[in-house]
Protein backbone atom coordinates (compact mmCIF):
# COMPACT_ATOMS: atom_id res chain seq x y z
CA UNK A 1 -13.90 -11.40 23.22
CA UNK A 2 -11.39 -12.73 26.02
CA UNK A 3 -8.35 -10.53 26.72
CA UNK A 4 -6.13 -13.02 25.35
CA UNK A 5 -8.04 -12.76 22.18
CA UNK A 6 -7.64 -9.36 21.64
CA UNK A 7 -5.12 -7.77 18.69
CA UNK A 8 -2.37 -5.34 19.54
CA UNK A 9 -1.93 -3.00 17.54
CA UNK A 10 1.58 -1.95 16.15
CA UNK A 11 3.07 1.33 16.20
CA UNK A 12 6.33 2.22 14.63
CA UNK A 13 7.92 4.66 16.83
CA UNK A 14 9.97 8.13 15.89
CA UNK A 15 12.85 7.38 13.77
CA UNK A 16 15.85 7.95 16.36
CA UNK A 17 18.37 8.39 13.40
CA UNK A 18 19.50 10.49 11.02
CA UNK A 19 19.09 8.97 7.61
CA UNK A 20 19.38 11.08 4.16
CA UNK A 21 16.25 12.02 2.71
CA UNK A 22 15.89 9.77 -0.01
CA UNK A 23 16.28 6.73 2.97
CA UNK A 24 13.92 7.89 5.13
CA UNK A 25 11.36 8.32 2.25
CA UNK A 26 11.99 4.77 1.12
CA UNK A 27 11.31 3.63 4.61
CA UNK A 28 8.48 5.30 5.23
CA UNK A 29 7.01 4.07 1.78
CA UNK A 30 7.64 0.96 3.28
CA UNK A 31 5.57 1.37 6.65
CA UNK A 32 2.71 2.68 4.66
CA UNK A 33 2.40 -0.75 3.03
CA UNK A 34 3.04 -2.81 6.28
CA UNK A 35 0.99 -4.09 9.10
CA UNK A 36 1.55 -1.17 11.30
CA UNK A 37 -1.89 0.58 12.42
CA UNK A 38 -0.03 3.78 13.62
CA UNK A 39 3.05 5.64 13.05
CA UNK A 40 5.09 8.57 15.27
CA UNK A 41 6.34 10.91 13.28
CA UNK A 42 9.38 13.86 13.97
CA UNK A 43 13.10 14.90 15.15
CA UNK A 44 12.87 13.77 19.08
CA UNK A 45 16.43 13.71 19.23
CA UNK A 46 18.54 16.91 17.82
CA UNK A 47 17.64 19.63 15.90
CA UNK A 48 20.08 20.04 14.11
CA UNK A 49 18.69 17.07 12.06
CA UNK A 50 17.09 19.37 9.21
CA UNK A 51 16.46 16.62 6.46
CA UNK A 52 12.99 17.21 7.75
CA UNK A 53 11.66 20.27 8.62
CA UNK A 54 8.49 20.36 10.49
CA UNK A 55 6.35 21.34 6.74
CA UNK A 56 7.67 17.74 5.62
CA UNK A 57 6.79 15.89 8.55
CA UNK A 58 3.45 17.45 7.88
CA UNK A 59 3.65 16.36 4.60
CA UNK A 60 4.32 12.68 4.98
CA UNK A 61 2.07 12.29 7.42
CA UNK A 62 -0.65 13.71 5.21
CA UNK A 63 0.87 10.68 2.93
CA UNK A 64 0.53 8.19 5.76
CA UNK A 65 -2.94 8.80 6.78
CA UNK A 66 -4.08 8.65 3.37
CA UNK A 67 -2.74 5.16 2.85
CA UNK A 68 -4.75 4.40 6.02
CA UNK A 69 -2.38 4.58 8.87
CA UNK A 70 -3.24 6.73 11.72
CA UNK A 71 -0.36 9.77 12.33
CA UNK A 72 1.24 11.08 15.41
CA UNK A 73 3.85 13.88 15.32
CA UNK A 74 5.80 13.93 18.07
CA UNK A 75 8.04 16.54 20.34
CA UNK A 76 11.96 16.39 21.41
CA UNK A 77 12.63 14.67 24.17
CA UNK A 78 15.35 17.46 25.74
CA UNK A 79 14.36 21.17 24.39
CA UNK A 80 17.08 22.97 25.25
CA UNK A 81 16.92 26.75 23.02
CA UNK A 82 14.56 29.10 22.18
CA UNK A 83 14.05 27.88 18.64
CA UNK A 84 13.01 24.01 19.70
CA UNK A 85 10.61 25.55 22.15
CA UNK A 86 9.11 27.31 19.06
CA UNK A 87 9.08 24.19 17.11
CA UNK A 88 7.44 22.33 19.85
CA UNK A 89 5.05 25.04 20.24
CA UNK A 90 4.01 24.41 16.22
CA UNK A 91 3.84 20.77 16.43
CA UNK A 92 1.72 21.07 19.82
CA UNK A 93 -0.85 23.08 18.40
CA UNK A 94 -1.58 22.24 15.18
CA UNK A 95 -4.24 19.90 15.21
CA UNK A 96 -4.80 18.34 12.32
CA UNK A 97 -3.07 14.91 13.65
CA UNK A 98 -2.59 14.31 17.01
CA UNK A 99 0.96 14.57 19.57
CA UNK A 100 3.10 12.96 21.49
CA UNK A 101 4.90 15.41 24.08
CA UNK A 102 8.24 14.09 24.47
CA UNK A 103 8.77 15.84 28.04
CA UNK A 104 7.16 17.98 30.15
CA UNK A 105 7.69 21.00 28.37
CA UNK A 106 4.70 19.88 25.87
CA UNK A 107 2.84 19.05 28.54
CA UNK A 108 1.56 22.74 29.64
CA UNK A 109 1.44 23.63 25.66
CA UNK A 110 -0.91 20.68 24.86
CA UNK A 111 -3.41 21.42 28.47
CA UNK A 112 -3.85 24.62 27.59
CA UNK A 113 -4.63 24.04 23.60
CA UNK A 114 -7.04 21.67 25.04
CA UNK A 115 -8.74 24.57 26.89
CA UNK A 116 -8.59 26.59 24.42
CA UNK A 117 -10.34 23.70 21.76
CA UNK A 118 -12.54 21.93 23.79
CA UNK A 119 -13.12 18.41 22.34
CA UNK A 120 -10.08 18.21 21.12
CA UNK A 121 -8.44 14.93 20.68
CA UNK A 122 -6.38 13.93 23.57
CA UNK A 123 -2.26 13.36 23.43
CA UNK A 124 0.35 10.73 23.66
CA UNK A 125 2.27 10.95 26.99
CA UNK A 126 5.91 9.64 25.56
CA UNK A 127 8.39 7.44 27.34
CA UNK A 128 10.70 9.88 28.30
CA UNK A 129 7.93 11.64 30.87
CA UNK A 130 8.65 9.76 34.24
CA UNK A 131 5.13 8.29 34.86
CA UNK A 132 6.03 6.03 37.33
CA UNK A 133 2.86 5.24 39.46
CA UNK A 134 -0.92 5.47 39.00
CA UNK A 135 -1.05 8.59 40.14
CA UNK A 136 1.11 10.35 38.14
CA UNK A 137 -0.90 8.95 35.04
CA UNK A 138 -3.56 10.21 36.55
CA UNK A 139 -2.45 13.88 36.78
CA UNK A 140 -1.91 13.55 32.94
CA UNK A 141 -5.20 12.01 32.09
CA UNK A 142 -6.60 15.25 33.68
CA UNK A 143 -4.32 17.17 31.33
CA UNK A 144 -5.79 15.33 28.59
CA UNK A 145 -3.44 12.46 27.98
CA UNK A 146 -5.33 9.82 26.49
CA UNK A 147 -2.26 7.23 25.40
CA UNK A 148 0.72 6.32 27.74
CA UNK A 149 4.01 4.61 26.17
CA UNK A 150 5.68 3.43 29.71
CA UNK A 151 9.36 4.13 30.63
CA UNK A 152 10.96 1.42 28.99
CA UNK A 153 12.65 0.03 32.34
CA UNK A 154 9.27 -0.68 33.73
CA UNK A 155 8.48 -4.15 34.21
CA UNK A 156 5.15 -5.64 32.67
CA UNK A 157 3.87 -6.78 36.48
CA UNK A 158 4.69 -2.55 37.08
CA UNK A 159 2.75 -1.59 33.93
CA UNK A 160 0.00 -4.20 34.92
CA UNK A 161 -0.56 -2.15 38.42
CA UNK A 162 0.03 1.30 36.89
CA UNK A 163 -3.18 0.91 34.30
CA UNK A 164 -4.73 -2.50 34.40
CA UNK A 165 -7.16 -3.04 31.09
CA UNK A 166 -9.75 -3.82 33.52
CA UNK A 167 -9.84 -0.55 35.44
CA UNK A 168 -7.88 2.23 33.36
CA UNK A 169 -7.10 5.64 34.20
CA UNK A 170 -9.63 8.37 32.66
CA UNK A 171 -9.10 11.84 32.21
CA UNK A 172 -11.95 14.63 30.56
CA UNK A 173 -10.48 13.17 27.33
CA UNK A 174 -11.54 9.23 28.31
CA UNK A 175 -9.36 6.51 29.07
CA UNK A 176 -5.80 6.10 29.09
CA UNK A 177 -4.43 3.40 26.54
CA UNK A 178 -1.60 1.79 27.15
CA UNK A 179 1.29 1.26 24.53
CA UNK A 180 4.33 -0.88 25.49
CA UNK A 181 7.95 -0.52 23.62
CA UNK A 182 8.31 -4.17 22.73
CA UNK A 183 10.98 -3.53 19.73
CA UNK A 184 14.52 -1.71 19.43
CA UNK A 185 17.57 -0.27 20.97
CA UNK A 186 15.95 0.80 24.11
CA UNK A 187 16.81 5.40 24.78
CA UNK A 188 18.53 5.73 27.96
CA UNK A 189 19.16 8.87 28.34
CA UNK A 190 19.49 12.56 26.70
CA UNK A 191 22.42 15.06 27.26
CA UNK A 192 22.98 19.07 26.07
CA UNK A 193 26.46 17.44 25.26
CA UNK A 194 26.60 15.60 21.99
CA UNK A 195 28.84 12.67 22.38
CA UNK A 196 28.61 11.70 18.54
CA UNK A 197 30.44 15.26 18.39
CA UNK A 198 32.66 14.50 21.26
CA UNK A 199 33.45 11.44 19.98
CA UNK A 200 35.08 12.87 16.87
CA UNK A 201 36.57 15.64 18.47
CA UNK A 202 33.83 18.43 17.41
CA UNK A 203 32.21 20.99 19.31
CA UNK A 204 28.26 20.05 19.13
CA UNK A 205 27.51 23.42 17.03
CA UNK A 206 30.59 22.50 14.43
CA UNK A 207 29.70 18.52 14.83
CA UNK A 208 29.91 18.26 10.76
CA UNK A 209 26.55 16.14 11.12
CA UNK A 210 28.62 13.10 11.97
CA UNK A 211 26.09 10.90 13.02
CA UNK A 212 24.63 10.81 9.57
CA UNK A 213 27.44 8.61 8.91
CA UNK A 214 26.13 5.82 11.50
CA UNK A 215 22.39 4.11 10.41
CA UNK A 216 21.83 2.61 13.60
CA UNK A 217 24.09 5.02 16.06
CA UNK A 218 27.80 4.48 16.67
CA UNK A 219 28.88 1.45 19.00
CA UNK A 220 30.95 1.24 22.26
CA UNK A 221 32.25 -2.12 23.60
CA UNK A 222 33.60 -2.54 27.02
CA UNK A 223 37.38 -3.07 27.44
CA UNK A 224 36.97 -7.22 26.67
CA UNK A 225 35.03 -6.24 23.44
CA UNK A 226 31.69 -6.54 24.12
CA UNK A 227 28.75 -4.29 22.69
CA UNK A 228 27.66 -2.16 25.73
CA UNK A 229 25.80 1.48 24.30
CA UNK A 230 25.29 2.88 21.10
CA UNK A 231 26.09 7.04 20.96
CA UNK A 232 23.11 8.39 19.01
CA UNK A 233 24.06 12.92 19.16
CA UNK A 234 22.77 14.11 22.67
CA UNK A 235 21.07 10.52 23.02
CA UNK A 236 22.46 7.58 24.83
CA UNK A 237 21.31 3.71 23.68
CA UNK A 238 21.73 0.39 24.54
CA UNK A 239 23.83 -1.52 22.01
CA UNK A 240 21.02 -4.61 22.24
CA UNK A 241 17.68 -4.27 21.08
CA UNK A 242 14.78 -5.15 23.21
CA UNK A 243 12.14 -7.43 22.05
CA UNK A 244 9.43 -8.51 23.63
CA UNK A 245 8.16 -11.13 20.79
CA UNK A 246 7.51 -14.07 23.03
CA UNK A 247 5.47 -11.90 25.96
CA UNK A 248 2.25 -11.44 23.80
CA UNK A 249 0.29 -12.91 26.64
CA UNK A 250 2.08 -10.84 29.28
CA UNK A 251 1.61 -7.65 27.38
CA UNK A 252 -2.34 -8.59 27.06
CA UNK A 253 -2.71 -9.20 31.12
CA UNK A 254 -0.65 -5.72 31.29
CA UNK A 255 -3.48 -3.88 30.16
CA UNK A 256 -1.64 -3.36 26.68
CA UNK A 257 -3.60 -2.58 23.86
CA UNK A 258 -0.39 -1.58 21.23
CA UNK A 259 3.05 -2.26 21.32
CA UNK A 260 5.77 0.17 19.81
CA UNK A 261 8.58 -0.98 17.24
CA UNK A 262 11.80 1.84 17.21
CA UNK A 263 12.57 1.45 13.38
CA UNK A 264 16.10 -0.04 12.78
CA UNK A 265 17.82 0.29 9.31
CA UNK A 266 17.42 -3.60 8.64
CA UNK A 267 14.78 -5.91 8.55
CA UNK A 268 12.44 -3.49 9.94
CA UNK A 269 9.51 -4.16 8.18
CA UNK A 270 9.98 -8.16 8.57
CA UNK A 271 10.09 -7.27 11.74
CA UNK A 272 6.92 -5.83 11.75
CA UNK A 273 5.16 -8.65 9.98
CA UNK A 274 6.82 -11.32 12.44
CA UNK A 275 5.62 -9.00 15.33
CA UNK A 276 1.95 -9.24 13.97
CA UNK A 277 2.25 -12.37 12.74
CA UNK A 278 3.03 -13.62 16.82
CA UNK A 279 0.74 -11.40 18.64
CA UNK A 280 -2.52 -11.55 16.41
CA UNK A 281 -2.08 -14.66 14.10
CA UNK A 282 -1.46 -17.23 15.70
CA UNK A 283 2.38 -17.50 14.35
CA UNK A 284 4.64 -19.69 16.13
CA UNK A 285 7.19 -17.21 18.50
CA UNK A 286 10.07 -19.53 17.99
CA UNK A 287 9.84 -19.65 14.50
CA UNK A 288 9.67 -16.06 14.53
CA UNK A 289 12.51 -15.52 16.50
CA UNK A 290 14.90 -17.80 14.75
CA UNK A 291 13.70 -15.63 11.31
CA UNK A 292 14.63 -12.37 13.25
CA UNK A 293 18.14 -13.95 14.18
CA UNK A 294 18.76 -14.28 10.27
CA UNK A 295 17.74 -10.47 9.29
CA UNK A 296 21.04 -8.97 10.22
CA UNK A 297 19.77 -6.32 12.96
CA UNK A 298 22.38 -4.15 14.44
CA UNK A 299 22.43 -6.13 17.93
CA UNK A 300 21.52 -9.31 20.12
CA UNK A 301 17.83 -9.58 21.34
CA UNK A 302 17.08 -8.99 24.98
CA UNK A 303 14.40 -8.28 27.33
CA UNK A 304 15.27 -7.64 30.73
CA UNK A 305 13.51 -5.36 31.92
CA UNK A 306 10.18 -6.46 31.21
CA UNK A 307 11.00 -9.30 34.14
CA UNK A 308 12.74 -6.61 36.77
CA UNK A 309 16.38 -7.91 35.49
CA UNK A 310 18.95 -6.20 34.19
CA UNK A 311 18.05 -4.65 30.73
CA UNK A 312 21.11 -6.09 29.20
CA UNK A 313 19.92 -9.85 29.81
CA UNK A 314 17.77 -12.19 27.93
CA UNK A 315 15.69 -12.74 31.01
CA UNK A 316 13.52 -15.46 31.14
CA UNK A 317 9.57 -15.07 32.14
């Protein structure tokens, strides 16, 4: 089998928002019947987002893996009290499904659990960890890392030098795989302020759970009216979404061997089947894309900075 010829495999990604329960379960009903191979489960982005507590996310993933999708529960991206840390201490060493440390705080957790439980199965390094060179991936293959989702400004050629397919990094764990974000409003940054709370004129500890009130995080436009970022709580977004739908090819010489889809609140799951449909059979891109302009996702499709422009632009290849 010839690189080109190989499948990605799809991963839906953490859900970023904070949807009432009987959404999220809906959704996630959804994903067990859809395409996706893999799933990331958890709160990465505030804690105060209880609709799940960490003996649910258990639960549904128990749900997921029995309708044959393999289950990831993931850490916050920006622990900031005593209580995350505790939470990220459970999720990090329970090992009935495997992690995804969200930042570096996980990282020391997950090492010394492998110690501990030799032959373990290795962990997720997320986006948010600034791997940035081969190196660096290196130092977390010897941690045990066995999966690396990229930064999501890193350009493919970048991602291509970092962990080529044909010579991977390897760790006491084996190789690294690598996953590329190829779907969704692209996380930018994290903050102990919550602007969602700001915005409304609420301290963050009396923030009346606004942001349950916004499905796919609450817009800014520049001064002339254009969508610019999307206030998620604590967690900064771009207002576009990136998709990568026509780089199948690029992703494969990359050294990709999955691709990650951030869950939006419509259209996901066609989204999904358009995204396998392109990559693995043999669907034409343009006729996907032209479907995906029709679902009625919350923002214009771009993908800078897989071509080392601006992340904001529909770059060309």
């Amino acid at each position: 089998m010839t690189q080109d010829d190989k499948t990605l495999a799809l991963t839906v990604g953490p859900l970023q928002y904070w949807w009432a329960r009987p959404a999220m379960m809906a959704f996630y009903a959804e994903i067990a019947e859809s395409q996706a191979q893999r799933v990331v489960l958890g709160e990465v982005v505030c804690s105060r987002r209880n609709e799940y507590k960490f003996d649910d996310w258990v639960d549904l993933a128990r749900d997921l893996k029995a309708a044959g999708k393999e289950v990831v529960l993931a850490t916050q991206a920006l622990v900031m009290s005593e209580a995350e840390l505790r939470t990220m201490r459970r999720i990090a060493e329970q090992d009935e499904f495997a992690v995804e440390a969200g930042d570096a705080s996980a990282l020391r957790v997950l090492w010394q659990a492998a110690q501990a439980r030799p032959g373990r199965a290795g962990f997720t390094v997320g986006p948010h960890v600034n791997v940035y060179s081969r190196e660096a991936l290196q130092e977390h293959a010897l941690l045990g890392a066995t999966r690396w989702v990229p930064p999501l400004e890193l350009a493919l050629d970048a991602i291509a030098r970092i962990n080529p397919g044909a010579s991977r990094v390897a760790g006491p764990a084996g190789e690294v795989q690598t996953e590329v974000f190829v779907f969704g409003r692209m996380p930018l940054a994290f903050s102990a302020r919550c602007f969602t709370a700001r915005h409304h004129r609420l301290n963050k500890d009396e923030c009346e759970f606004r942001c349950q009130a916004d499905a796919d995080g609450l817009l800014l436009k520049t001064g002339e009216g254009d969508a610019f970022l999307v206030l998620n709580g604590i967690q900064t977004q771009s207002a576009a979404l990136h998709c990568l739908l026509d780089e199948g090819q690029a992703l494969r010489a990359a050294g990709a061997q999955a691709v990650r889809l951030s869950p939006c609140s419509r259209g996901f799951a066609r989204v999904l089947a358009l995204f396998d449909g392109v990559y693995n059979r043999g669907l034409d891109a343009t006729v996907a894309r032209s479907e995906m302009l029709e679902l009625g996702l919350p923002g214009a499709l771009v993908n800078g900075f897989a071509h080392r422009q601006a992340g904001m632009q529909a770059a060309t290849a």
